[in-house]
PDB file of N, CA and C in Angstrom:
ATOM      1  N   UNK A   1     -75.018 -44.905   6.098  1.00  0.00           N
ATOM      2  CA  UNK A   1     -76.291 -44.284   6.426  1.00  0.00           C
ATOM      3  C   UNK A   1     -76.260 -43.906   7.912  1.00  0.00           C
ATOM      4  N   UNK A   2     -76.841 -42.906   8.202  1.00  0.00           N
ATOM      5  CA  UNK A   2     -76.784 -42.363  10.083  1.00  0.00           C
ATOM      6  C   UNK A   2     -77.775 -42.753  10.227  1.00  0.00           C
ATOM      7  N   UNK A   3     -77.381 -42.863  11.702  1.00  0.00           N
ATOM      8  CA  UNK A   3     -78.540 -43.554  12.481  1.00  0.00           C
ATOM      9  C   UNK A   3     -79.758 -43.406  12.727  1.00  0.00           C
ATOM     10  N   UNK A   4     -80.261 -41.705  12.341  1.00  0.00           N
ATOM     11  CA  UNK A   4     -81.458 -41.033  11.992  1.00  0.00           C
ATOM     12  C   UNK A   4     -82.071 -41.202  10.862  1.00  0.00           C
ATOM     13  N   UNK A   5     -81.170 -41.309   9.922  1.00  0.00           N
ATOM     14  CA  UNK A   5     -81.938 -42.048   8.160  1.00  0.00           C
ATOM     15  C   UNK A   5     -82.318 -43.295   8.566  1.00  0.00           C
ATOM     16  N   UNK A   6     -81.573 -44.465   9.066  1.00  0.00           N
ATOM     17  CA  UNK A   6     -81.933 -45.353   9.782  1.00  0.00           C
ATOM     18  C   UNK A   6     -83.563 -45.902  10.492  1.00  0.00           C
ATOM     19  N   UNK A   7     -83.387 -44.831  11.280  1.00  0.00           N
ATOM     20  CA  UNK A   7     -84.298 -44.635  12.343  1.00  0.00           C
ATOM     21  C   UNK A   7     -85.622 -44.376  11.338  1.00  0.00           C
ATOM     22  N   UNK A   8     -85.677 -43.230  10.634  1.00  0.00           N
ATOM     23  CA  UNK A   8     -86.640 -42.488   9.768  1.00  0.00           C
ATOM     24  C   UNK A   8     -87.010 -43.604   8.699  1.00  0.00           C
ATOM     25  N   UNK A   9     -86.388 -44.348   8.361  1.00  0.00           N
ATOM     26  CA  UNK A   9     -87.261 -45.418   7.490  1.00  0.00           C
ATOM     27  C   UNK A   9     -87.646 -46.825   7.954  1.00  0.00           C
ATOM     28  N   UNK A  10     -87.636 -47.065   9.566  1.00  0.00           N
ATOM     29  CA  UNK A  10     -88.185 -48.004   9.771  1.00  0.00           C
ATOM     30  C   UNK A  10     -89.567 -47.137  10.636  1.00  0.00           C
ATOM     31  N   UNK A  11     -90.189 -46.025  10.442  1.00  0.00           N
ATOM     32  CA  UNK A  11     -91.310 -45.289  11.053  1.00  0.00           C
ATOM     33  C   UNK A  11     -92.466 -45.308   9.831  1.00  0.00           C
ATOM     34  N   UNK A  12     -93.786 -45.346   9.762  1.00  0.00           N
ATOM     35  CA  UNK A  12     -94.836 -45.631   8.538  1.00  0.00           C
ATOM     36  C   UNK A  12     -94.760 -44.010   8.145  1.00  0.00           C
ATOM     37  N   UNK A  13     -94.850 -44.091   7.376  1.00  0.00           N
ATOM     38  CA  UNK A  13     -95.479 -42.713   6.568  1.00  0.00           C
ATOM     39  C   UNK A  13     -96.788 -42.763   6.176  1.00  0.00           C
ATOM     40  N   UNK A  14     -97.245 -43.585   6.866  1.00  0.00           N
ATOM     41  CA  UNK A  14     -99.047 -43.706   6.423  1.00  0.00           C
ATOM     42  C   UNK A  14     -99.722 -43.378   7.639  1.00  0.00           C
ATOM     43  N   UNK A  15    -100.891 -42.254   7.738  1.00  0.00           N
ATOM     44  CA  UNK A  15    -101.151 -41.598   8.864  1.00  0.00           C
ATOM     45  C   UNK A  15    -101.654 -42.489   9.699  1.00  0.00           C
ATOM     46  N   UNK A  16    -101.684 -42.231  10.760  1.00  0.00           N
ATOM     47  CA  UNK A  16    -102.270 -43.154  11.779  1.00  0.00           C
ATOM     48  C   UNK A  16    -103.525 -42.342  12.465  1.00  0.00           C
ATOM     49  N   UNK A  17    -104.734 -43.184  12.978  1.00  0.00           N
ATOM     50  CA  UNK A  17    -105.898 -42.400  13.118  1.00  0.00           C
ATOM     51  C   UNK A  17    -105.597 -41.635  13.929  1.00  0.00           C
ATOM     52  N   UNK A  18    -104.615 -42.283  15.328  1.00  0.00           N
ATOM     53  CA  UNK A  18    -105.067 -40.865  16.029  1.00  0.00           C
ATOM     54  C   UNK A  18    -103.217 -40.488  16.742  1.00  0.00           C
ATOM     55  N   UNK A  19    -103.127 -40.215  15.103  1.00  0.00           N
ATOM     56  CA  UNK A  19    -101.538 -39.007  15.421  1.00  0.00           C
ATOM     57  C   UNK A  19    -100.264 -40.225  15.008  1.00  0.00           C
ATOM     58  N   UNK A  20    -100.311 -41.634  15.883  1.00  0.00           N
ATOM     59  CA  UNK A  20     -99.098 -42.116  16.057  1.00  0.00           C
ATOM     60  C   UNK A  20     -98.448 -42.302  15.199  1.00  0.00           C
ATOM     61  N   UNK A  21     -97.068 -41.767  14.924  1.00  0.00           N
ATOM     62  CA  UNK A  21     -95.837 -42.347  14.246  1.00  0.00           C
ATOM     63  C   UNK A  21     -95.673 -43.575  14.290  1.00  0.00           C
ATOM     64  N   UNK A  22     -95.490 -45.122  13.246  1.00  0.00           N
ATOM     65  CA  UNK A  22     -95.839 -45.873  13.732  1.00  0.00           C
ATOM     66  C   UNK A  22     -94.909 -46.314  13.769  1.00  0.00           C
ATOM     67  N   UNK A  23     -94.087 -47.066  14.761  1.00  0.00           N
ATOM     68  CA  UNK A  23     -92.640 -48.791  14.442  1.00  0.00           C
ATOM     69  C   UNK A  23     -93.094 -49.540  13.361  1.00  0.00           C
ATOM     70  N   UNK A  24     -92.689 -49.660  12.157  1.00  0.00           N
ATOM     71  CA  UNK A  24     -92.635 -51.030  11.081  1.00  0.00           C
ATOM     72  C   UNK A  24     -91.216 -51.710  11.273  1.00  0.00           C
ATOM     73  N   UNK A  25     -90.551 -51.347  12.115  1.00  0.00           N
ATOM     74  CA  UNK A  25     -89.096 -52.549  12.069  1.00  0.00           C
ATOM     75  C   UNK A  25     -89.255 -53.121  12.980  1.00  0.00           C
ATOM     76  N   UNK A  26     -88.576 -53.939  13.369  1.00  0.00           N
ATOM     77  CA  UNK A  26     -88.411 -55.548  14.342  1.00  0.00           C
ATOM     78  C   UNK A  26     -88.792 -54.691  15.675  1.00  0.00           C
ATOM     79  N   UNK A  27     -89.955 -55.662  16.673  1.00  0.00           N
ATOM     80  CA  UNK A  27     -90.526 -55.355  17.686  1.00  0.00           C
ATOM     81  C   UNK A  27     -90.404 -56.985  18.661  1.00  0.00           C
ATOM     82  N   UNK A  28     -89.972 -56.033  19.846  1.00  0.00           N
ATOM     83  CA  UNK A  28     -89.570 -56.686  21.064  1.00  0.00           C
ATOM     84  C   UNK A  28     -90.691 -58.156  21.054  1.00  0.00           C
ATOM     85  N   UNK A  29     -91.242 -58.914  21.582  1.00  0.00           N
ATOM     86  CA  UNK A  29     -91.767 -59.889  22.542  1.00  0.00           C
ATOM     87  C   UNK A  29     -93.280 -59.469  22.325  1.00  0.00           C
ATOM     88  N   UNK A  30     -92.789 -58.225  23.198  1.00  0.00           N
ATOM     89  CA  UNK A  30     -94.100 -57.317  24.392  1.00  0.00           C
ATOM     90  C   UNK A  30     -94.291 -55.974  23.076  1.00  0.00           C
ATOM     91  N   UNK A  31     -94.039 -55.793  21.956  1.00  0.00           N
ATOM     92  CA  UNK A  31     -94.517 -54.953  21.273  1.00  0.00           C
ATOM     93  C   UNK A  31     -93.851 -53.766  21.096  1.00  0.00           C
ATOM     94  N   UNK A  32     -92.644 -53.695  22.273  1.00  0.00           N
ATOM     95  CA  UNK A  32     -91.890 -52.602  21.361  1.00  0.00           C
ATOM     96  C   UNK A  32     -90.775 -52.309  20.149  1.00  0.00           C
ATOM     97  N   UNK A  33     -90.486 -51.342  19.581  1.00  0.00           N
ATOM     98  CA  UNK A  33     -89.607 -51.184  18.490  1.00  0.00           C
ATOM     99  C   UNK A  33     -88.166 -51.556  19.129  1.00  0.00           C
ATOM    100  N   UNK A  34     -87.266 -51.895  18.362  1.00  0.00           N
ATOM    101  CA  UNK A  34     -86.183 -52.454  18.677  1.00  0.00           C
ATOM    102  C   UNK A  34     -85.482 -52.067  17.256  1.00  0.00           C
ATOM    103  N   UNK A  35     -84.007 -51.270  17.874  1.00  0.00           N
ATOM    104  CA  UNK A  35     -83.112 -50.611  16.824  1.00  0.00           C
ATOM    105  C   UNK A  35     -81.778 -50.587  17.475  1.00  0.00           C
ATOM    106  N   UNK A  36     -81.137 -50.418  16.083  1.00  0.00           N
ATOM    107  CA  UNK A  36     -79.793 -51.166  16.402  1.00  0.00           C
ATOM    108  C   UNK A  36     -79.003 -49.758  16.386  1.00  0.00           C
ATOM    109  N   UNK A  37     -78.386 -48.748  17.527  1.00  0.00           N
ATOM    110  CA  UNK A  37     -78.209 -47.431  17.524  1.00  0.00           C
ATOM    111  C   UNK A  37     -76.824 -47.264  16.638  1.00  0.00           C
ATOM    112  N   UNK A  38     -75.958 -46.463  16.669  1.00  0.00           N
ATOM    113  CA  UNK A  38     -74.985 -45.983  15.937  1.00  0.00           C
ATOM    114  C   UNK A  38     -73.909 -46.769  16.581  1.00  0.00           C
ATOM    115  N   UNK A  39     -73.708 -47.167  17.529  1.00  0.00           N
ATOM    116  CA  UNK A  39     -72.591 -48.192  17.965  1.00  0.00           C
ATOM    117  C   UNK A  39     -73.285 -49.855  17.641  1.00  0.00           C
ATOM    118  N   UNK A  40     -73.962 -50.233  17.662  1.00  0.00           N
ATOM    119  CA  UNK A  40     -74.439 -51.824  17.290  1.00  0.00           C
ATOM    120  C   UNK A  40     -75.229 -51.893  18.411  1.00  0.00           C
ATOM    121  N   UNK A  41     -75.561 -51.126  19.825  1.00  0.00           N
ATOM    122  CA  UNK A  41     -76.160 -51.300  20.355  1.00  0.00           C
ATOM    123  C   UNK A  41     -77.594 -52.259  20.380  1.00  0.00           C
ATOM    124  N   UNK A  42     -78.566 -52.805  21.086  1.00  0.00           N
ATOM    125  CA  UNK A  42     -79.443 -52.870  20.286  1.00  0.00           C
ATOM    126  C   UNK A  42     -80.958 -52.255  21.583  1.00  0.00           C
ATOM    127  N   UNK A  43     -81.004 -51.365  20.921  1.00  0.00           N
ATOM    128  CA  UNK A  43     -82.257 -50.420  21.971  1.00  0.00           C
ATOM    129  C   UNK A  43     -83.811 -50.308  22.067  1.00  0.00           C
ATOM    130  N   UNK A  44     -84.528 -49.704  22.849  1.00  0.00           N
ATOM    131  CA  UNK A  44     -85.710 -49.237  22.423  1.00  0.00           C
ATOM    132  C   UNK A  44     -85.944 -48.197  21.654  1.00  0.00           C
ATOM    133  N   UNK A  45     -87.063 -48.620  20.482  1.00  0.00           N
ATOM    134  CA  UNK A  45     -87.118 -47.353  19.705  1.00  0.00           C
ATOM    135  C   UNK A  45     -87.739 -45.943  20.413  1.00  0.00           C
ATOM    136  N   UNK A  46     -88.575 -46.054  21.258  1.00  0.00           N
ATOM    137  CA  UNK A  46     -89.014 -45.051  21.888  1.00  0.00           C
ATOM    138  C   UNK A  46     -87.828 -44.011  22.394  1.00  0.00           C
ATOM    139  N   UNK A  47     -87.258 -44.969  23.253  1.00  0.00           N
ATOM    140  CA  UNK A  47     -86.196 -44.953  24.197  1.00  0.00           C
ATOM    141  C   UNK A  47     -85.174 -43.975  23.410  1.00  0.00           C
ATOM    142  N   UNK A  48     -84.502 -44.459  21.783  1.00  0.00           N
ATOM    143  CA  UNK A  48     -83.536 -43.786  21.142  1.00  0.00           C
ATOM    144  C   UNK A  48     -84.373 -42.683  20.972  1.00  0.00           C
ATOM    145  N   UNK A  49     -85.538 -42.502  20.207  1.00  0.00           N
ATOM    146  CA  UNK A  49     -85.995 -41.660  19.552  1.00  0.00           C
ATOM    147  C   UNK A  49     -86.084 -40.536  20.618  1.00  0.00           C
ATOM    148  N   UNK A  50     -86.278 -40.520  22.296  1.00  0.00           N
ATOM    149  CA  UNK A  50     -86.203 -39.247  22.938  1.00  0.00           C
ATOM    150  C   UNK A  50     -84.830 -38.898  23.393  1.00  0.00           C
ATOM    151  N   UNK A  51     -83.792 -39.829  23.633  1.00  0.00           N
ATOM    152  CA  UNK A  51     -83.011 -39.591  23.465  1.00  0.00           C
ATOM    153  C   UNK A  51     -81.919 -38.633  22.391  1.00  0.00           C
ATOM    154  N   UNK A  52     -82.236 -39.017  21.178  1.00  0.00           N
ATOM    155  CA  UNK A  52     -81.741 -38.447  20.142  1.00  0.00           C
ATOM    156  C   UNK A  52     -82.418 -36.746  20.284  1.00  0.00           C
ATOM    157  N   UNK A  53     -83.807 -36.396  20.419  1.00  0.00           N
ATOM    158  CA  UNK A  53     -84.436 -35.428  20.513  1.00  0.00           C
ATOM    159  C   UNK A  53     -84.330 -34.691  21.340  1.00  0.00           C
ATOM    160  N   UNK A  54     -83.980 -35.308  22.868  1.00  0.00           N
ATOM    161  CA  UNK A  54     -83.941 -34.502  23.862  1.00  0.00           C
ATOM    162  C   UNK A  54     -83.301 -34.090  24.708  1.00  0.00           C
ATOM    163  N   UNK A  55     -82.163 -35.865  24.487  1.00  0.00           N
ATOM    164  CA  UNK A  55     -81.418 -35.834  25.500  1.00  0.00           C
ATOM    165  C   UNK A  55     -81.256 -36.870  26.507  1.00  0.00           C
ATOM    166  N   UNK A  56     -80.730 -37.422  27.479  1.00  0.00           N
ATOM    167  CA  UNK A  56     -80.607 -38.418  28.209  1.00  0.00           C
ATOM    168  C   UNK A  56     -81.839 -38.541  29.116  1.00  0.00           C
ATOM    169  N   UNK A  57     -82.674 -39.630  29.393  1.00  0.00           N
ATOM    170  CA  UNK A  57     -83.411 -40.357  29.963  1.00  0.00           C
ATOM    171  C   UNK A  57     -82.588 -39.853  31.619  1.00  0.00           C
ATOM    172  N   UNK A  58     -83.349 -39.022  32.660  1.00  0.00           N
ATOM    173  CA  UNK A  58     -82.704 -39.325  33.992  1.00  0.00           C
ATOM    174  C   UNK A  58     -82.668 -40.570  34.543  1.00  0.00           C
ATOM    175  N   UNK A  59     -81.926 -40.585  35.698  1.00  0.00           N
ATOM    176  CA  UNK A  59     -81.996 -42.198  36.200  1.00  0.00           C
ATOM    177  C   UNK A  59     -82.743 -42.139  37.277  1.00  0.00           C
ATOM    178  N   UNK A  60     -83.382 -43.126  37.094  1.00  0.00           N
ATOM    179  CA  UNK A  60     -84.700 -43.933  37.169  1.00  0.00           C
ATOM    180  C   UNK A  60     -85.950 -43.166  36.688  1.00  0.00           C
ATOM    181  N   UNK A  61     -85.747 -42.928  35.904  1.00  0.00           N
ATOM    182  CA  UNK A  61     -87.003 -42.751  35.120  1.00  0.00           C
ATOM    183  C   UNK A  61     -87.099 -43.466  34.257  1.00  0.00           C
ATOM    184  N   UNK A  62     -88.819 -42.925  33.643  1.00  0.00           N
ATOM    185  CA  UNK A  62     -89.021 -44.446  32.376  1.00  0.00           C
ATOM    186  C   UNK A  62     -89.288 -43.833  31.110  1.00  0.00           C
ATOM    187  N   UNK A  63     -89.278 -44.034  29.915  1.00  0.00           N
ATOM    188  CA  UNK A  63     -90.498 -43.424  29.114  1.00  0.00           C
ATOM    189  C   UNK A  63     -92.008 -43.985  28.896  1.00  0.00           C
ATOM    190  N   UNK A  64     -92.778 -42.976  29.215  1.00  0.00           N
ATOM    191  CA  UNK A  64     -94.258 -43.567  29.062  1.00  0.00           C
ATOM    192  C   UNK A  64     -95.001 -42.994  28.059  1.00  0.00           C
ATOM    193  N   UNK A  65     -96.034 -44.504  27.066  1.00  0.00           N
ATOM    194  CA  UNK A  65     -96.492 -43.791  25.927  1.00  0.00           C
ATOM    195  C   UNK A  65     -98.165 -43.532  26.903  1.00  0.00           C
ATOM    196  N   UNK A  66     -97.770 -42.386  26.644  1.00  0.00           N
ATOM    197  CA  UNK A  66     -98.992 -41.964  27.369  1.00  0.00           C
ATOM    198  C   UNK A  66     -99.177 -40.356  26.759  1.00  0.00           C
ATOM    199  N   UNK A  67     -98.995 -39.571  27.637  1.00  0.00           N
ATOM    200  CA  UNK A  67     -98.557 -38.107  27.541  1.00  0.00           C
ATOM    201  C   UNK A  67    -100.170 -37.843  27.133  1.00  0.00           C
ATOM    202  N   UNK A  68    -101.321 -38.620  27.037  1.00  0.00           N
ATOM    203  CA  UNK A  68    -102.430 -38.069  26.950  1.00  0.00           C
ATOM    204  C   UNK A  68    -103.149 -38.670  25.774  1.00  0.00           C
ATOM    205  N   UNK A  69    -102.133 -39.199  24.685  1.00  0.00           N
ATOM    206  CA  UNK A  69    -102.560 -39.527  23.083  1.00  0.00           C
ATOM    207  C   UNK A  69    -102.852 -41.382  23.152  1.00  0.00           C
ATOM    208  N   UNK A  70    -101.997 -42.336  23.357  1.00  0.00           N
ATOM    209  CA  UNK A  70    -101.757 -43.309  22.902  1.00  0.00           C
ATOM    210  C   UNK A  70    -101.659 -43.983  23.975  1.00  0.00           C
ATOM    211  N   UNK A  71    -101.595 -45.769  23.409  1.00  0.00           N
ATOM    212  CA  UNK A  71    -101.068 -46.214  24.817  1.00  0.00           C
ATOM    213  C   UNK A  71     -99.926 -47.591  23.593  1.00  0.00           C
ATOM    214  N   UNK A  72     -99.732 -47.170  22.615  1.00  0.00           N
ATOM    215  CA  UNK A  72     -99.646 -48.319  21.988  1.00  0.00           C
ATOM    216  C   UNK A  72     -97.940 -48.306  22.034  1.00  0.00           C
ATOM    217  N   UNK A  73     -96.845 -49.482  22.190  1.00  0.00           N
ATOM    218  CA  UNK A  73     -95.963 -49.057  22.408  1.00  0.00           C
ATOM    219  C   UNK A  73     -94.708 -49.424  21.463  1.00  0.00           C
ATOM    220  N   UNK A  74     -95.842 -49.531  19.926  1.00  0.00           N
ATOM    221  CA  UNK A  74     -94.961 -49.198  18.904  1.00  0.00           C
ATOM    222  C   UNK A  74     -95.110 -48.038  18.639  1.00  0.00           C
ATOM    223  N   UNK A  75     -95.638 -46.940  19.297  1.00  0.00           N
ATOM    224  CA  UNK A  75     -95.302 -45.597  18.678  1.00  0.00           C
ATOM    225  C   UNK A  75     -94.280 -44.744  19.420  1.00  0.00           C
ATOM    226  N   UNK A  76     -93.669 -43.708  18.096  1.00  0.00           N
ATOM    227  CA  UNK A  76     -92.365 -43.306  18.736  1.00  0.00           C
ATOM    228  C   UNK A  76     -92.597 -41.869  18.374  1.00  0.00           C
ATOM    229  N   UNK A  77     -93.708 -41.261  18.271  1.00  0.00           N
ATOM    230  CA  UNK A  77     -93.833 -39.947  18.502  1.00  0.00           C
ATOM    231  C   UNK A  77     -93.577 -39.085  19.635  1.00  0.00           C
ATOM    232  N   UNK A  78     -92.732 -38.225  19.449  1.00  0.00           N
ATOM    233  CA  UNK A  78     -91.995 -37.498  20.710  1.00  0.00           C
ATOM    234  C   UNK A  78     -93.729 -36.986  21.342  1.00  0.00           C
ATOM    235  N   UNK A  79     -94.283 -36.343  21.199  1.00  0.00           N
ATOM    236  CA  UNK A  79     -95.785 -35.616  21.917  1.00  0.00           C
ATOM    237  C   UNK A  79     -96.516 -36.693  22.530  1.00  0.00           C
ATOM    238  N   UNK A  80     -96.029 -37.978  21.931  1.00  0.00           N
ATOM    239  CA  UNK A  80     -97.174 -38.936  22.673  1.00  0.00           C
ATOM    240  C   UNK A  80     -96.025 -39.929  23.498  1.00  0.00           C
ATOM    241  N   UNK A  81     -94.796 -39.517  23.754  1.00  0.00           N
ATOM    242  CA  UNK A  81     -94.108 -40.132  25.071  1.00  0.00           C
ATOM    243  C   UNK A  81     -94.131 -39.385  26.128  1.00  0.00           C
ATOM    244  N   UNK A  82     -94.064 -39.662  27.125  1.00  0.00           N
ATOM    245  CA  UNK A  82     -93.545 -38.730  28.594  1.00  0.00           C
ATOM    246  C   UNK A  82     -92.209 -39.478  29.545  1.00  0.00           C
ATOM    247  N   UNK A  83     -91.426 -38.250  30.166  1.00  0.00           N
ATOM    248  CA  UNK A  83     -90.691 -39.084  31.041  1.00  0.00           C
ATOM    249  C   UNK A  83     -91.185 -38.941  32.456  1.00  0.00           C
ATOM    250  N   UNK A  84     -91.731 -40.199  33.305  1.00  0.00           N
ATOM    251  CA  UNK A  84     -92.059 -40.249  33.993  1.00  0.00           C
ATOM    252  C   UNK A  84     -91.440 -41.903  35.166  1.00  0.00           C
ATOM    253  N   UNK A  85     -91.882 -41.354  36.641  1.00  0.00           N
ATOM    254  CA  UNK A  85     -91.178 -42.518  37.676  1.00  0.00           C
ATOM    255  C   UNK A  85     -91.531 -43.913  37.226  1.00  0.00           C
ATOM    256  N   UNK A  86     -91.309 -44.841  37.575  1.00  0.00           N
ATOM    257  CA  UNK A  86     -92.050 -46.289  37.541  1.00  0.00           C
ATOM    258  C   UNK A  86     -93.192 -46.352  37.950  1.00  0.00           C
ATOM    259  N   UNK A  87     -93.506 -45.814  38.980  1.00  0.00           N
ATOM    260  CA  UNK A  87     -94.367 -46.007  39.558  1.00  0.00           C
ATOM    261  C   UNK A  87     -95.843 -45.405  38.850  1.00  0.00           C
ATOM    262  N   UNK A  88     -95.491 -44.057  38.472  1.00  0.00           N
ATOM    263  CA  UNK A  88     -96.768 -43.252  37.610  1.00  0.00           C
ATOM    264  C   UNK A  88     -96.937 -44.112  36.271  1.00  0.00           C
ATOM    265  N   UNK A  89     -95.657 -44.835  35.351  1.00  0.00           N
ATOM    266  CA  UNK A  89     -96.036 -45.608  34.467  1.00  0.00           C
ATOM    267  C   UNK A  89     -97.145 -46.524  34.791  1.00  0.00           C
ATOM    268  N   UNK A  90     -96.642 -47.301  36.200  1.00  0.00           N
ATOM    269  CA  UNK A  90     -98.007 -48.317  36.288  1.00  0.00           C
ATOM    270  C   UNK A  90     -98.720 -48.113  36.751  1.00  0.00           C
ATOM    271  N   UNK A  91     -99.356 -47.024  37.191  1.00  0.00           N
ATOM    272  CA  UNK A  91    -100.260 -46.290  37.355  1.00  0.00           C
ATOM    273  C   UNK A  91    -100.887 -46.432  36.617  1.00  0.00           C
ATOM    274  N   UNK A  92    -100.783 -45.472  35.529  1.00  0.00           N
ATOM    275  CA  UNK A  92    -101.246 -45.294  34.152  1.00  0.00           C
ATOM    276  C   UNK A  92    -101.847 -46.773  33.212  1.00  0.00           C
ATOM    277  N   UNK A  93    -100.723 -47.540  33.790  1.00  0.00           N
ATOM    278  CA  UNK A  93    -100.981 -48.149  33.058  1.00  0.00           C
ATOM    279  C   UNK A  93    -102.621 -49.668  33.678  1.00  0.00           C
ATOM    280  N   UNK A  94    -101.987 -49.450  34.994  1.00  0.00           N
ATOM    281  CA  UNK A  94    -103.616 -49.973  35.386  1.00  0.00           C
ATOM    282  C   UNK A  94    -104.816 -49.249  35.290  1.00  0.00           C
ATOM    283  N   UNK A  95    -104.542 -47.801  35.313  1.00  0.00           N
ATOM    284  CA  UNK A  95    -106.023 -47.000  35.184  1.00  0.00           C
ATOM    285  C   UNK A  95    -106.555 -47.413  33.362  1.00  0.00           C
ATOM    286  N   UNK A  96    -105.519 -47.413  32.651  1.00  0.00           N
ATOM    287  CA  UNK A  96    -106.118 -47.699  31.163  1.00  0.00           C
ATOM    288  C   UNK A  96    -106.638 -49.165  30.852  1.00  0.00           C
ATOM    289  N   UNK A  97    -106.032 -50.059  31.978  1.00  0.00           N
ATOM    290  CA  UNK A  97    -106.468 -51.918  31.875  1.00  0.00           C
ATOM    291  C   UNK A  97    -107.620 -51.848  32.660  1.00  0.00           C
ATOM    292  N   UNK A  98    -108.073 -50.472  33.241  1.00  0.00           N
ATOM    293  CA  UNK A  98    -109.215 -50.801  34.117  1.00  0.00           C
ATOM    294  C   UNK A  98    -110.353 -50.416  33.563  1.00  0.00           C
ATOM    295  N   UNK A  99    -110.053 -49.214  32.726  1.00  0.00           N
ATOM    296  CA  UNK A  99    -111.308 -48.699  31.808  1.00  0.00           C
ATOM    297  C   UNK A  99    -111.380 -49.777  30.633  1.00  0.00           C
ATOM    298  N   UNK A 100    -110.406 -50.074  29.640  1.00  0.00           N
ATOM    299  CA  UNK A 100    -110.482 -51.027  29.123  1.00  0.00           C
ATOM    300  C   UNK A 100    -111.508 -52.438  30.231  1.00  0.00           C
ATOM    301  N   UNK A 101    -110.943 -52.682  30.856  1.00  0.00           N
ATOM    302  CA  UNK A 101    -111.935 -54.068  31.294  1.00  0.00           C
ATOM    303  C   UNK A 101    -113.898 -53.458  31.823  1.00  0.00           C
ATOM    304  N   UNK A 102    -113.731 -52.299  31.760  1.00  0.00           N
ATOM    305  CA  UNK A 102    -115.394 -51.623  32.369  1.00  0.00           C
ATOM    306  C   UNK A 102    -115.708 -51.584  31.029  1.00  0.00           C
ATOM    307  N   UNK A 103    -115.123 -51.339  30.149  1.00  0.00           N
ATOM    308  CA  UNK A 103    -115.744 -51.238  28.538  1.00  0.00           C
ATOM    309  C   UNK A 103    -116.128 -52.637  27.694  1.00  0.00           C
ATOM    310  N   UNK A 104    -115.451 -53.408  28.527  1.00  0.00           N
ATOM    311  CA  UNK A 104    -115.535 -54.822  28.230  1.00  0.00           C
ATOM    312  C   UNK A 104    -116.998 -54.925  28.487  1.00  0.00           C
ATOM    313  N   UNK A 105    -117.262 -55.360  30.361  1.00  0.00           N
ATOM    314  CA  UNK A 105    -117.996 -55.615  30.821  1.00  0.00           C
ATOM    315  C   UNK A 105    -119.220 -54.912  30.559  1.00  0.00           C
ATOM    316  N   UNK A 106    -119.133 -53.623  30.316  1.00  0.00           N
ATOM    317  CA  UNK A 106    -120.501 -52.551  30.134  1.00  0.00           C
ATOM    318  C   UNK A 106    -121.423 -53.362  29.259  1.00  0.00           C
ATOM    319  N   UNK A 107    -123.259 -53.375  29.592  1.00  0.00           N
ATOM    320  CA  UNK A 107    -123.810 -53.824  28.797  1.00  0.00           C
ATOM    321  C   UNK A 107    -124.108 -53.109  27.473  1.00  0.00           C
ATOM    322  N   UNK A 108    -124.499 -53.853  26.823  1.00  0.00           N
ATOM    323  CA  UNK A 108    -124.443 -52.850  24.935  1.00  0.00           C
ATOM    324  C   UNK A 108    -126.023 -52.551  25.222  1.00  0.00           C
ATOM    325  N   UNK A 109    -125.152 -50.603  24.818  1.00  0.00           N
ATOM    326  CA  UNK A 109    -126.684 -50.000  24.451  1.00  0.00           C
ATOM    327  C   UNK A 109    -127.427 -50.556  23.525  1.00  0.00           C
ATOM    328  N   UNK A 110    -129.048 -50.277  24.022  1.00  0.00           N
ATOM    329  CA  UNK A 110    -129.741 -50.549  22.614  1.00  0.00           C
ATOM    330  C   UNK A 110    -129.357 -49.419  21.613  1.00  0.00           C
ATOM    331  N   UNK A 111    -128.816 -48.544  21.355  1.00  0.00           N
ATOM    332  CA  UNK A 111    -129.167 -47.276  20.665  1.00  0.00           C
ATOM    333  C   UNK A 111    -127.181 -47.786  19.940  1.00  0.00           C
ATOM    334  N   UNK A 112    -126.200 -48.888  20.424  1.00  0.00           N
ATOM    335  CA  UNK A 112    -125.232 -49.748  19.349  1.00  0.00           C
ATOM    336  C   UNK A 112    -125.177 -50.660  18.889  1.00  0.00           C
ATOM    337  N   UNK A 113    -124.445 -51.045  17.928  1.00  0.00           N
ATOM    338  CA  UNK A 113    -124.716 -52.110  17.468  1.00  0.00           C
ATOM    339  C   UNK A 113    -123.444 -52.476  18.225  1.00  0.00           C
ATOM    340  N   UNK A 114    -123.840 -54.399  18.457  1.00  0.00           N
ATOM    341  CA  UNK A 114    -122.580 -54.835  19.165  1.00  0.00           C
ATOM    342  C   UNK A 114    -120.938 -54.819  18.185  1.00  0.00           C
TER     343      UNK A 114
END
């Protein structure tokens, strides 16, 4: 089997609300996909999946699930990764832990239910 048939049946075929392709095979610690590439390697799924699509990752760059859609980092949809510095990753990634924590804290309208 190649490493793309591979690849293609550990992804859901069941839609996801908003777009993501989802990881159903073995996930890292911290939530990402983890695949075993065409040499035994053993990689990120994100990571292979733009690779395979696009081409080599420059050095020092990262991939970030961001690109505008997602933040979740079992998804391996090429439109909802970006390649971007370290630094803009954590960027990103504190501006989304920061709205997340104001959404926390915000008091509940009367006009929602909690």
């Amino acid at each position: 089997m190649t490493a793309w048939a591979r690849f293609a049946a550990k992804v859901s075929k069941v839609p996801h609300p908003n777009g993501c392709h989802m990881w159903i095979g073995s996930l890292t610690s911290t939530g990402y996909g983890k695949f075993r590439d065409e040499n035994g390697r053993l990689v990120m799924a994100h990571r292979w999946i733009w690779e395979y699509a696009r081409g080599p990752i420059p050095d020092g760059m990262v991939i970030d699930h961001f690109a505008g859609r997602c933040r979740r980092r079992d998804c391996v949809r090429l439109s909802h990764l970006a390649v971007v510095t370290p630094g803009e990753n954590n960027r990103r990634g504190w501006a989304i832990r920061r709205f997340r924590q104001a959404q926390q804290l915000r008091p509940a309208s009367p006009l929602r239910r909690p």
